[in-house]
PDB file of N, CA and C in Angstrom:
ATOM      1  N   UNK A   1     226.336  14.287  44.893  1.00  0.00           N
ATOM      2  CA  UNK A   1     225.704  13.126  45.488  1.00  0.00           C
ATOM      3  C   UNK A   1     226.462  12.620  46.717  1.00  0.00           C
ATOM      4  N   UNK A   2     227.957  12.729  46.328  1.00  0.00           N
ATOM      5  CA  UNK A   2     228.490  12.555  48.063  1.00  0.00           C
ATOM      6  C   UNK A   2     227.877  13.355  49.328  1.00  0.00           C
ATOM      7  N   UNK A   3     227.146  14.445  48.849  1.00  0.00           N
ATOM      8  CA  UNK A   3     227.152  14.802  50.283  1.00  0.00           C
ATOM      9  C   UNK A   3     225.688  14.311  50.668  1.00  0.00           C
ATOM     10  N   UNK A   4     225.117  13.944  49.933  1.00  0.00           N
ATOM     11  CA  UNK A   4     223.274  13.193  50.258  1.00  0.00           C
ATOM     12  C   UNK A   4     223.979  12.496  51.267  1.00  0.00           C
ATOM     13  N   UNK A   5     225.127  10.986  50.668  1.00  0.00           N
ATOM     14  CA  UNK A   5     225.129   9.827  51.279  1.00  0.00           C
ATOM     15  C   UNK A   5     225.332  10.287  52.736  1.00  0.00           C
ATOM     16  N   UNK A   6     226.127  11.744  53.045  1.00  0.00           N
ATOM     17  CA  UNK A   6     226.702  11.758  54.439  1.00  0.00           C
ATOM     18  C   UNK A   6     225.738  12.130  55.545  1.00  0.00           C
ATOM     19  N   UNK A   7     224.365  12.466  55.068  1.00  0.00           N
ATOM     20  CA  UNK A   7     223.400  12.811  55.682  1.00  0.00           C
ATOM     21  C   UNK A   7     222.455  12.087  56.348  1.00  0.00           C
ATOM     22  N   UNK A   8     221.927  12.111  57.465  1.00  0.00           N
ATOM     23  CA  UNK A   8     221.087  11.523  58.639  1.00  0.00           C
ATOM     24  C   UNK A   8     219.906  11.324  58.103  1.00  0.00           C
ATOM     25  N   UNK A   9     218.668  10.512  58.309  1.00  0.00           N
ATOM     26  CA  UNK A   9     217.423  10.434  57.821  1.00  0.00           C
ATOM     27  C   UNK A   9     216.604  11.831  57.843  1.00  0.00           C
ATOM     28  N   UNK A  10     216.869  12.697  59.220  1.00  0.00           N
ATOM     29  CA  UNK A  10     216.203  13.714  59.531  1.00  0.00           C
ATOM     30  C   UNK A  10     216.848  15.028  58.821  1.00  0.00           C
ATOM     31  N   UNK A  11     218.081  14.639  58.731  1.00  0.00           N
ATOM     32  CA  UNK A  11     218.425  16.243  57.470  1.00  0.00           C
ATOM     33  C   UNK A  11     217.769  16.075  56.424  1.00  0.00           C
ATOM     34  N   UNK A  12     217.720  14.631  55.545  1.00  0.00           N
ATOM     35  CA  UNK A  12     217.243  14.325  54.820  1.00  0.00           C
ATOM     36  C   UNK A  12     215.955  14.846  53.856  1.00  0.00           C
ATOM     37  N   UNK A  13     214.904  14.308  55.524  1.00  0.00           N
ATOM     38  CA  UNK A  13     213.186  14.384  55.252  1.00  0.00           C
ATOM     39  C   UNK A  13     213.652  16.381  55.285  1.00  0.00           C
ATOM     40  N   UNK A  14     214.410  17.060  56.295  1.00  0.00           N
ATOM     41  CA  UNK A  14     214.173  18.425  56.066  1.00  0.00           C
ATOM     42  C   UNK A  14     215.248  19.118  54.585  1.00  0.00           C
ATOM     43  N   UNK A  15     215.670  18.193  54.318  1.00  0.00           N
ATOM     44  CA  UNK A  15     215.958  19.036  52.780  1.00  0.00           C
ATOM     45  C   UNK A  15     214.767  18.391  51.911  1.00  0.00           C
ATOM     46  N   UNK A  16     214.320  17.344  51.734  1.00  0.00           N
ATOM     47  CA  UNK A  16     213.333  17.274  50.967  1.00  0.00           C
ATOM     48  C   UNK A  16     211.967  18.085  50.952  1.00  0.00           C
ATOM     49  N   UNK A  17     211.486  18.734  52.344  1.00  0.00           N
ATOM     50  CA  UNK A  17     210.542  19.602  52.430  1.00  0.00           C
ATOM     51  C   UNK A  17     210.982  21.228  52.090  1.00  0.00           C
ATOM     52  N   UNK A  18     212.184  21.353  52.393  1.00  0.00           N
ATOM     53  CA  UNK A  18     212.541  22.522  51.467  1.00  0.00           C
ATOM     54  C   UNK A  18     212.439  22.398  50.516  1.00  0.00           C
ATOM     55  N   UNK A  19     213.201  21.415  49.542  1.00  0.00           N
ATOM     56  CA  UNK A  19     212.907  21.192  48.274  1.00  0.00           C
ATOM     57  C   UNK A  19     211.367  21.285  47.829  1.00  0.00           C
ATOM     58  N   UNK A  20     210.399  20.784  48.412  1.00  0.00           N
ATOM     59  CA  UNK A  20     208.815  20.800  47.985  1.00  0.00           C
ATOM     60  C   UNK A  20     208.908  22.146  47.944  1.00  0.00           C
ATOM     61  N   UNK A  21     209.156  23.060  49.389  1.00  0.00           N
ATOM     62  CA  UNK A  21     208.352  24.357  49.462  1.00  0.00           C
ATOM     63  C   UNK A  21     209.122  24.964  48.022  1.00  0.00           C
ATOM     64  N   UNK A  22     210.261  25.179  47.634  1.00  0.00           N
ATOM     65  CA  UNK A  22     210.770  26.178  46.659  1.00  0.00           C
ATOM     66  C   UNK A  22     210.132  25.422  45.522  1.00  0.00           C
ATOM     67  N   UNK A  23     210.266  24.184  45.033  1.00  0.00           N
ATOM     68  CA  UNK A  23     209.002  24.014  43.599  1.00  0.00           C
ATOM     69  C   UNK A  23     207.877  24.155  43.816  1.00  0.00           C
ATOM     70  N   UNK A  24     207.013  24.301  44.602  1.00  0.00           N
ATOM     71  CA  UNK A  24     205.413  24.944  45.523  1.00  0.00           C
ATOM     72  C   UNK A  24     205.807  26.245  44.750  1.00  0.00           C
ATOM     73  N   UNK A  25     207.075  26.920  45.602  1.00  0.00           N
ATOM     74  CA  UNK A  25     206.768  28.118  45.333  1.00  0.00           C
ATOM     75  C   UNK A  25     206.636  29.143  43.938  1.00  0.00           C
ATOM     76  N   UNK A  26     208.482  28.006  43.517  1.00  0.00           N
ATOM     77  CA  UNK A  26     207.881  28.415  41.758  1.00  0.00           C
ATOM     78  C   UNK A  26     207.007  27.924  41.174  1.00  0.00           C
ATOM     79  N   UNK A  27     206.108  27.179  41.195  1.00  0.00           N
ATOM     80  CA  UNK A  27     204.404  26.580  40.344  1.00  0.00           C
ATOM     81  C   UNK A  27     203.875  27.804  40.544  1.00  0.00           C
ATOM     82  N   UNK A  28     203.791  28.730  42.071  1.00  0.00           N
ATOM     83  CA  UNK A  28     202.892  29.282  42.097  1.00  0.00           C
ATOM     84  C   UNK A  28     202.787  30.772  41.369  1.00  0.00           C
ATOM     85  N   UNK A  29     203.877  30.851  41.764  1.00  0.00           N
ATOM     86  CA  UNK A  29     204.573  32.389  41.984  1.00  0.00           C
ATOM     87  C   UNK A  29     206.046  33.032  41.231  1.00  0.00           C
ATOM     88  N   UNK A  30     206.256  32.150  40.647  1.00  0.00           N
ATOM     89  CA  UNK A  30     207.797  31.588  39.582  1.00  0.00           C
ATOM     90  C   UNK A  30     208.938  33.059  40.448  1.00  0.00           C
ATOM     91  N   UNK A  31     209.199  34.028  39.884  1.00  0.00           N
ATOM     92  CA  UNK A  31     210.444  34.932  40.519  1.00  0.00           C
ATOM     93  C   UNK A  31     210.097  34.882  42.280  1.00  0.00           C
ATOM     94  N   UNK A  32     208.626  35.718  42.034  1.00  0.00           N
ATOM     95  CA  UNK A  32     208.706  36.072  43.694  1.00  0.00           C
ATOM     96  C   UNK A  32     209.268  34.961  44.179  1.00  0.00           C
ATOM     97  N   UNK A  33     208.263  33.554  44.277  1.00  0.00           N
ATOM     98  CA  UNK A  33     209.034  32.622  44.667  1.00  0.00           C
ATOM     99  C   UNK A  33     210.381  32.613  45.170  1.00  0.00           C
ATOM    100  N   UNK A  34     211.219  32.380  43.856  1.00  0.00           N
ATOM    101  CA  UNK A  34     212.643  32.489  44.335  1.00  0.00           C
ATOM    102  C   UNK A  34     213.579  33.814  45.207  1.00  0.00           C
ATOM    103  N   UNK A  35     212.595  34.478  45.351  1.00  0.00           N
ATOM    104  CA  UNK A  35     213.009  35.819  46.262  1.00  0.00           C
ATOM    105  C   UNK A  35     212.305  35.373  47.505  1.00  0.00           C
ATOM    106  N   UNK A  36     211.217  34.737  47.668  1.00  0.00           N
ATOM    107  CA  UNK A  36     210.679  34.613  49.192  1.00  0.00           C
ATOM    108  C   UNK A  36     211.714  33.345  49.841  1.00  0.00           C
ATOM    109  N   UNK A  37     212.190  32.393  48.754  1.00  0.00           N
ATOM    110  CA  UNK A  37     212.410  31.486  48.993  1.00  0.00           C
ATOM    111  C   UNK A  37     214.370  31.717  49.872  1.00  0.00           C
ATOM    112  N   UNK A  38     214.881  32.433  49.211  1.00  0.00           N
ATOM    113  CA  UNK A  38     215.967  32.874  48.959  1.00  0.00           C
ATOM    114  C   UNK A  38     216.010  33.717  50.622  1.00  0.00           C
ATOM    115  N   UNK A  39     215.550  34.785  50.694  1.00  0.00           N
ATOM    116  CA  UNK A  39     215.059  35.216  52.145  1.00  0.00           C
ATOM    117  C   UNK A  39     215.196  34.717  53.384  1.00  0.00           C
ATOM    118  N   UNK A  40     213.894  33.616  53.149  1.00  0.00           N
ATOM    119  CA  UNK A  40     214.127  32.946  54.436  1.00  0.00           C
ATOM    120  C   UNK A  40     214.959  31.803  55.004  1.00  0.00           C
ATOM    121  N   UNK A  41     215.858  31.491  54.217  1.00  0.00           N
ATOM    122  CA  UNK A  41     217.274  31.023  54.586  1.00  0.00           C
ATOM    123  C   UNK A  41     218.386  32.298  54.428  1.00  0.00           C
ATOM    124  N   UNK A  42     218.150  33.194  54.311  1.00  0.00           N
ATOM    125  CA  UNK A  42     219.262  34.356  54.550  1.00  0.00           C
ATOM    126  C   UNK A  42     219.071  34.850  55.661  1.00  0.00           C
ATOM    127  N   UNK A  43     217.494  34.790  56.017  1.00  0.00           N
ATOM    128  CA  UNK A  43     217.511  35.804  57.435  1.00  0.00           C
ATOM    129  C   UNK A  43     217.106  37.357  57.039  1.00  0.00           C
ATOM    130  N   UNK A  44     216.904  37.371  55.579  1.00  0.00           N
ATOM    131  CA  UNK A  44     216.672  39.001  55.510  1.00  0.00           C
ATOM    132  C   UNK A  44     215.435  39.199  55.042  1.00  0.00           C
ATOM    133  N   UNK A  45     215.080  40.421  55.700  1.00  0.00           N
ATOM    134  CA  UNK A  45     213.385  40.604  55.632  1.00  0.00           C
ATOM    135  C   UNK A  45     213.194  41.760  54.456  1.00  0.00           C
ATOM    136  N   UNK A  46     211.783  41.893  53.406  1.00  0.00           N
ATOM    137  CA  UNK A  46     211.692  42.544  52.891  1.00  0.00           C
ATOM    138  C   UNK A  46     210.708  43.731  53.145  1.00  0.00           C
ATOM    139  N   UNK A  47     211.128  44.978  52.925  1.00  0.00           N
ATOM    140  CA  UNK A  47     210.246  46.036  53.483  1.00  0.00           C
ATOM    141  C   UNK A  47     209.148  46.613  52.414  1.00  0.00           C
ATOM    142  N   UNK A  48     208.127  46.687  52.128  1.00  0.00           N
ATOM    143  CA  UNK A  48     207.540  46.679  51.158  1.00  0.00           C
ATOM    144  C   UNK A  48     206.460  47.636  51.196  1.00  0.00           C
ATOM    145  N   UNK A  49     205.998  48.846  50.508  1.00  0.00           N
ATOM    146  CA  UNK A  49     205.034  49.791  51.330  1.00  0.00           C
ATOM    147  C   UNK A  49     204.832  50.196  50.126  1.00  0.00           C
ATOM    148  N   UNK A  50     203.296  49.686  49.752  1.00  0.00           N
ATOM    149  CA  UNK A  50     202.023  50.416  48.525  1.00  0.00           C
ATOM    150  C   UNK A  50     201.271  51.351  48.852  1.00  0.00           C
ATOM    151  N   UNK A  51     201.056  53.082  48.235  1.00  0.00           N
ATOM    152  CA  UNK A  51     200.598  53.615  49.001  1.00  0.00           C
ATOM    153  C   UNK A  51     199.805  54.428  47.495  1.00  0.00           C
ATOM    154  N   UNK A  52     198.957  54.986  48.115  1.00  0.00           N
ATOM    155  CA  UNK A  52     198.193  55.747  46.814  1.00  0.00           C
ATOM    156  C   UNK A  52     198.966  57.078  46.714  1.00  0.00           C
ATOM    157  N   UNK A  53     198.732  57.421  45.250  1.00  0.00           N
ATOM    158  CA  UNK A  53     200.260  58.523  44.673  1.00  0.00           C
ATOM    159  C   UNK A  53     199.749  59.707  45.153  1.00  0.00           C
ATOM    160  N   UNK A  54     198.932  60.039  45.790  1.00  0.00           N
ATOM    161  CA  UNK A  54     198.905  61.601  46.736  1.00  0.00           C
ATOM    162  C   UNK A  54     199.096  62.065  47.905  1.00  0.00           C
ATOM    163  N   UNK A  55     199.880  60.879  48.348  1.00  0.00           N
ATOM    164  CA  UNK A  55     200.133  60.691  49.494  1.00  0.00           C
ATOM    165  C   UNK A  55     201.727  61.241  49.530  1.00  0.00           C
ATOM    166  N   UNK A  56     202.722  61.743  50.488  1.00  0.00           N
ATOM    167  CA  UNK A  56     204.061  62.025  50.133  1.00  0.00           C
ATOM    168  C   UNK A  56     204.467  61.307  50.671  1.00  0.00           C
ATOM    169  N   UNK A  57     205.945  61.276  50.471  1.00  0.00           N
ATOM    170  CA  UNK A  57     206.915  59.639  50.504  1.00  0.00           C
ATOM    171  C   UNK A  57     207.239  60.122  52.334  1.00  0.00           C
ATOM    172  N   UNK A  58     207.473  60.689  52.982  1.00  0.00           N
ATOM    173  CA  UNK A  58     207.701  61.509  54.438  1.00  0.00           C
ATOM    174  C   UNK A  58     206.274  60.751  54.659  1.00  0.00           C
ATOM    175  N   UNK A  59     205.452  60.853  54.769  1.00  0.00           N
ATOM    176  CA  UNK A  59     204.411  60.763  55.814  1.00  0.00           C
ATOM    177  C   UNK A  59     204.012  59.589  55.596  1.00  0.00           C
ATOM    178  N   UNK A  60     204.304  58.801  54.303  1.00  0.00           N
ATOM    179  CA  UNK A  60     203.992  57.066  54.466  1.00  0.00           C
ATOM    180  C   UNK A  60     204.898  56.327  55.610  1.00  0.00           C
ATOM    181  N   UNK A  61     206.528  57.263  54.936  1.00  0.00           N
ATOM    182  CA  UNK A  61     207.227  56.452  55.998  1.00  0.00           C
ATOM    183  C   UNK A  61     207.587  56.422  57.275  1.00  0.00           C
ATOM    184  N   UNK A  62     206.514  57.461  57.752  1.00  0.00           N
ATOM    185  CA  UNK A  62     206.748  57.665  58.774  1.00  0.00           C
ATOM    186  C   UNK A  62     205.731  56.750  59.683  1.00  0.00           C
ATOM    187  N   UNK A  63     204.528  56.480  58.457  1.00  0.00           N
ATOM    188  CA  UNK A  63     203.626  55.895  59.164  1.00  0.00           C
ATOM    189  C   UNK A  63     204.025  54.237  59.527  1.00  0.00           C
ATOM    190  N   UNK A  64     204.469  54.033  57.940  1.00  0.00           N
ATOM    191  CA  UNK A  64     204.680  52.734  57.516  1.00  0.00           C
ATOM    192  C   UNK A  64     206.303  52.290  58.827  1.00  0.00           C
ATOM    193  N   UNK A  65     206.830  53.288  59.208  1.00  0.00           N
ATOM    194  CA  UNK A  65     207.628  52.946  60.287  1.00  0.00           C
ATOM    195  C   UNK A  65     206.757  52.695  61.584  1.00  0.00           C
ATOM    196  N   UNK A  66     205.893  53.491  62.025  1.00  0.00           N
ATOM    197  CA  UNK A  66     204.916  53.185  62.935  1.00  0.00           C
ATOM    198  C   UNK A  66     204.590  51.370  62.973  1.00  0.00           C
ATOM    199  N   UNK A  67     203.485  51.218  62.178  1.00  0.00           N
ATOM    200  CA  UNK A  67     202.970  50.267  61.742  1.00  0.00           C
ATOM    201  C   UNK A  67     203.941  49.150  61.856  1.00  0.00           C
ATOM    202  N   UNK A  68     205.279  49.059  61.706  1.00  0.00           N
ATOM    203  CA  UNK A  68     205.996  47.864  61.344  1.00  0.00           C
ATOM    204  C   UNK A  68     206.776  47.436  63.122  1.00  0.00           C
ATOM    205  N   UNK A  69     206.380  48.849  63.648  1.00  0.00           N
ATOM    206  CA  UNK A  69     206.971  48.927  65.331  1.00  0.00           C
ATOM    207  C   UNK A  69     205.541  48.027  65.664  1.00  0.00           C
ATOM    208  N   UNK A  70     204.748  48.229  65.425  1.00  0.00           N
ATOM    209  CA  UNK A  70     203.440  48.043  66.343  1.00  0.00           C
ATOM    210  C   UNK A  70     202.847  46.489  66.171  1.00  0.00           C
ATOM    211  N   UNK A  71     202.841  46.382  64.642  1.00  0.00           N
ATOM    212  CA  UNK A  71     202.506  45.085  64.416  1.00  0.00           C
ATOM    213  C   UNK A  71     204.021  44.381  64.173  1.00  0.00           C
ATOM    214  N   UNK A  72     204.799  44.731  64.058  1.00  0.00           N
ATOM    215  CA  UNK A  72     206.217  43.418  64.058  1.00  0.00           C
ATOM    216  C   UNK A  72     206.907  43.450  65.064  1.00  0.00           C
ATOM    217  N   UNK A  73     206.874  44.525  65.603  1.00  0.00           N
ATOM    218  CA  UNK A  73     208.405  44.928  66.976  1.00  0.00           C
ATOM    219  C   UNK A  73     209.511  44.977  66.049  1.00  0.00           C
ATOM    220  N   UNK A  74     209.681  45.944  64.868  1.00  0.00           N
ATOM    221  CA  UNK A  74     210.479  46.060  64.003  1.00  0.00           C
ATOM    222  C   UNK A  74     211.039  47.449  63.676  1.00  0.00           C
ATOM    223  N   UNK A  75     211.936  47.934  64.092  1.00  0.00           N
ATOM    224  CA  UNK A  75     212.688  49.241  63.530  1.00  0.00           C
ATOM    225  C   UNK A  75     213.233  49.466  62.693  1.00  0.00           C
ATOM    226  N   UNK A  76     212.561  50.216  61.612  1.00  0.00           N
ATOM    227  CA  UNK A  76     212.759  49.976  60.115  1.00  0.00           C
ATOM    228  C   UNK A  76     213.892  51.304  59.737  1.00  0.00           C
ATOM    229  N   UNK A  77     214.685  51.023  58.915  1.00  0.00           N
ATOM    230  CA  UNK A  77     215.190  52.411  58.078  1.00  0.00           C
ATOM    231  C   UNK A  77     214.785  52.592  57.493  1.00  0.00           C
ATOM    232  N   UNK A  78     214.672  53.947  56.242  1.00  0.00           N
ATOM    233  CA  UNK A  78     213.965  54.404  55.321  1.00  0.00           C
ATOM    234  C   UNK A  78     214.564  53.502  53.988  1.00  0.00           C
ATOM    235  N   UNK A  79     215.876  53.703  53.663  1.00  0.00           N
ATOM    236  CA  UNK A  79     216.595  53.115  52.510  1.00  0.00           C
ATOM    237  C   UNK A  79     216.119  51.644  52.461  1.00  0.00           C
ATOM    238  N   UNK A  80     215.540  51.391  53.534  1.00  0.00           N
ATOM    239  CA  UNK A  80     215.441  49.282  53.901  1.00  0.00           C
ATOM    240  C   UNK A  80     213.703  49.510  52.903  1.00  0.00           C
ATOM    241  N   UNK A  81     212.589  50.430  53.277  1.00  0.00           N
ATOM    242  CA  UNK A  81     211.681  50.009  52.982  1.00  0.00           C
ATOM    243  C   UNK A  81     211.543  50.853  51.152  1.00  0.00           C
ATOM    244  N   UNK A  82     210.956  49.412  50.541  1.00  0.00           N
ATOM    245  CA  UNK A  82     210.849  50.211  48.978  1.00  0.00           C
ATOM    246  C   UNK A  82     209.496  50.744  49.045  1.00  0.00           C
ATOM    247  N   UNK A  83     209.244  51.741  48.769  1.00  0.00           N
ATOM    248  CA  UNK A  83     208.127  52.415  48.340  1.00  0.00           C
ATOM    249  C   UNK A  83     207.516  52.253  46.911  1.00  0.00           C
ATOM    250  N   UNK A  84     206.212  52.131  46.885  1.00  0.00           N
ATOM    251  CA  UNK A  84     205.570  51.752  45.650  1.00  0.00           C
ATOM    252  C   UNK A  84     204.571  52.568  45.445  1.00  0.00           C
ATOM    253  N   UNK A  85     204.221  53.267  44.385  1.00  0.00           N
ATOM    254  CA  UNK A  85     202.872  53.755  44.156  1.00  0.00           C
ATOM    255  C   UNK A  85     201.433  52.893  43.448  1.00  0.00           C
ATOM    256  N   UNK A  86     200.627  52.940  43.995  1.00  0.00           N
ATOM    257  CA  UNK A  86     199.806  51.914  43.504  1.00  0.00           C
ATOM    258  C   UNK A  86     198.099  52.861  43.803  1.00  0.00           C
ATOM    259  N   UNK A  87     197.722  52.932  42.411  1.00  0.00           N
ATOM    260  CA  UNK A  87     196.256  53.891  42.222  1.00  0.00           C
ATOM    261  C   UNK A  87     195.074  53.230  42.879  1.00  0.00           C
ATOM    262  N   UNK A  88     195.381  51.293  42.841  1.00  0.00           N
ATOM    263  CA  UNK A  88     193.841  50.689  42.608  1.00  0.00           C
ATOM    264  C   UNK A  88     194.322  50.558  44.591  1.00  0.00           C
ATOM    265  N   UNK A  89     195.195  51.083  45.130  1.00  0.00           N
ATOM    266  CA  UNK A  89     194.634  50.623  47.046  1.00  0.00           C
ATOM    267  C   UNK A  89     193.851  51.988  47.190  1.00  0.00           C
ATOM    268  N   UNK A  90     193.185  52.717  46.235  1.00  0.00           N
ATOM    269  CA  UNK A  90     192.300  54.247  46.462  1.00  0.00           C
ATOM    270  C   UNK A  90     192.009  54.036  48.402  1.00  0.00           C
ATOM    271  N   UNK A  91     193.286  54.549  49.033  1.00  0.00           N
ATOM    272  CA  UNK A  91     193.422  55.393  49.945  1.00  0.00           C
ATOM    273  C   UNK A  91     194.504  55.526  50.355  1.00  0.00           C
ATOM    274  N   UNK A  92     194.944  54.704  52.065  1.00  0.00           N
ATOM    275  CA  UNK A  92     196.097  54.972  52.583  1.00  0.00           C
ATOM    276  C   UNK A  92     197.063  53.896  52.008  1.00  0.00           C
ATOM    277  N   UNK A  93     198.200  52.689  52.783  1.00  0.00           N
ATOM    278  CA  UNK A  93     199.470  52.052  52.470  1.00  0.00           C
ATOM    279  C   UNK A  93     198.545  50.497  52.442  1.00  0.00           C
ATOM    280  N   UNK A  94     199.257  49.833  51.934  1.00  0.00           N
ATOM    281  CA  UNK A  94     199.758  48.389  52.454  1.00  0.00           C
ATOM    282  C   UNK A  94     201.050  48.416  52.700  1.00  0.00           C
ATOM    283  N   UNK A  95     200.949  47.866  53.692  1.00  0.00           N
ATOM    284  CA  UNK A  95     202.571  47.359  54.454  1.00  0.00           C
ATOM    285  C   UNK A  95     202.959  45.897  54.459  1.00  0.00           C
ATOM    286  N   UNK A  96     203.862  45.348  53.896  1.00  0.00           N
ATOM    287  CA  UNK A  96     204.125  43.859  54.167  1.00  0.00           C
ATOM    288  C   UNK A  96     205.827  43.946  54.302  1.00  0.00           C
ATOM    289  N   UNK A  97     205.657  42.854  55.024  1.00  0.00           N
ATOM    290  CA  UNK A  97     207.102  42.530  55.794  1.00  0.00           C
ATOM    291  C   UNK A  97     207.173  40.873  55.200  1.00  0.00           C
ATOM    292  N   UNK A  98     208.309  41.147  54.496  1.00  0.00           N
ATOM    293  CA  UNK A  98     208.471  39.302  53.341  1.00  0.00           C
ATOM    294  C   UNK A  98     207.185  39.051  52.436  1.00  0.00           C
ATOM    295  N   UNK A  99     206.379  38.450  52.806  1.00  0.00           N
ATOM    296  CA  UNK A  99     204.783  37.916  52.233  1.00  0.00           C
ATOM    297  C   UNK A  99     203.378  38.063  53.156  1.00  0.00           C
ATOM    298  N   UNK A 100     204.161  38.719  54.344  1.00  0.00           N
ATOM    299  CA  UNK A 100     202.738  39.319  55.069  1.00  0.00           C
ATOM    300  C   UNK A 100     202.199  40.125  54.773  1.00  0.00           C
ATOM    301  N   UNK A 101     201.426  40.725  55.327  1.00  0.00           N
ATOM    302  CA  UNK A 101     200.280  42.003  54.017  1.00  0.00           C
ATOM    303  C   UNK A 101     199.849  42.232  55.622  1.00  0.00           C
ATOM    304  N   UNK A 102     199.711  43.994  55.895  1.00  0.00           N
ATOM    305  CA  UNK A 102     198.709  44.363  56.753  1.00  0.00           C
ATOM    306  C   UNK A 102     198.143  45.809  55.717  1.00  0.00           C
ATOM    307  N   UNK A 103     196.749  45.190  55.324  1.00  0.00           N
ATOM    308  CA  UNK A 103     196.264  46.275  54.653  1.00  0.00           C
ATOM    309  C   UNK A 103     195.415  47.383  55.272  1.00  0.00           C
ATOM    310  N   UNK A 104     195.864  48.387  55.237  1.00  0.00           N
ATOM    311  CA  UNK A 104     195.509  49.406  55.542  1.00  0.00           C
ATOM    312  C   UNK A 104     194.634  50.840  54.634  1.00  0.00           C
ATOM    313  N   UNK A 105     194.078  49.887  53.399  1.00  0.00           N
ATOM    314  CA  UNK A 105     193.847  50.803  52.461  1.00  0.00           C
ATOM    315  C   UNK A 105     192.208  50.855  52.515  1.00  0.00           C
ATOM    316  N   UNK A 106     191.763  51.887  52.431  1.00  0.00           N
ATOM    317  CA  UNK A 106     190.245  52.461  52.466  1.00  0.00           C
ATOM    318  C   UNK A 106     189.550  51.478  51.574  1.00  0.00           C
ATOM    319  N   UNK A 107     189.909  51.048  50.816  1.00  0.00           N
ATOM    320  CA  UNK A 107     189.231  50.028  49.477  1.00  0.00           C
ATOM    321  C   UNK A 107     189.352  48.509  50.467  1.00  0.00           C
ATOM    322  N   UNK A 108     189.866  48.016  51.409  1.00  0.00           N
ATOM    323  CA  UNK A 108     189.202  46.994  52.123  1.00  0.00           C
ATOM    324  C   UNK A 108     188.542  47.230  53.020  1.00  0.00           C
ATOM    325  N   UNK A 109     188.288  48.472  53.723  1.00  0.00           N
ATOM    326  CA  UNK A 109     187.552  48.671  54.725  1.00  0.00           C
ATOM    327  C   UNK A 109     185.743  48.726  53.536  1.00  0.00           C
ATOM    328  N   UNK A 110     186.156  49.366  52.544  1.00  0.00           N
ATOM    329  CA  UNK A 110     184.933  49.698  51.583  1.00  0.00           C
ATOM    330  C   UNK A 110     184.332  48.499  51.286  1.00  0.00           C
ATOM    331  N   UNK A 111     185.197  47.362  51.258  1.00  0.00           N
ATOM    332  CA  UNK A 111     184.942  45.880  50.744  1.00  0.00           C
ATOM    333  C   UNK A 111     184.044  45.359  51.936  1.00  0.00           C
ATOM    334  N   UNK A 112     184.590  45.112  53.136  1.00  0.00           N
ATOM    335  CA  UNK A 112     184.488  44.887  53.989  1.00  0.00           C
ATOM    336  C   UNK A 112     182.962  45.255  54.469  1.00  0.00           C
ATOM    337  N   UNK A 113     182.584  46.819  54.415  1.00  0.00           N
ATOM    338  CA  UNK A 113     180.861  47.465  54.841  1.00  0.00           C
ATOM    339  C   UNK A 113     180.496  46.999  53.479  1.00  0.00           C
ATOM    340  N   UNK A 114     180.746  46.513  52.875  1.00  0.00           N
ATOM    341  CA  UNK A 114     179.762  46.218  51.814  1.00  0.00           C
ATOM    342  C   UNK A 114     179.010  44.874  51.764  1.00  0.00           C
ATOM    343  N   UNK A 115     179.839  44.270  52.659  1.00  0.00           N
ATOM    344  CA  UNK A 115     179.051  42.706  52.484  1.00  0.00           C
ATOM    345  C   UNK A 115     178.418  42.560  53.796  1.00  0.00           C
TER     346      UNK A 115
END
């Protein structure tokens, strides 16, 4: 509590809106939460790449390196991005960088001509 008292009105109001966003975040989302939350006061980004399992781990990441140049201005290493297999994106990757999502999988384009 000593260190509240030593604080300005405006550190204040901005630790209290941090404080909202991380209980926001665990109501919503409980772990991720504390991993998104955790992040963006570290400064470190998460590399994240869902891809359908017939695809080989070389040619996602090569793409999923593409993709993260084009839409982030980001030069990724391989060891940085985790790879995931996932049946229900029935085609190519999702790529997300922290909690962004650029989906790239045949099943939203399918969604998408359908309506």
């Amino acid at each position: 509590m000593q260190n509240l008292e030593k604080l300005n009105k405006a550190e204040l109001e901005k630790l209290l809106k941090n404080l909202r966003l991380y209980n926001d975040l665990i109501k919503k989302v409980w772990n991720r939460g504390k991993t998104i939350y955790n992040n963006i006061f570290k400064w470190i980004n998460s590399y994240i790449v869902e891809y359908y399992p017939v695809l080989e781990e070389d040619y996602v990441f090569a793409e999923a390196s593409a993709i993260y140049k084009k839409m982030f201005n980001l030069d990724v290493k391989k060891e940085e991005i985790k790879l995931i297999k996932n049946e229900k994106i029935r085609g190519w990757i999702k790529v997300y960088l922290n909690d962004n999502l650029v989906d790239l999988s045949f099943l939203k384009f399918y969604n998408l001509l359908k309506k």
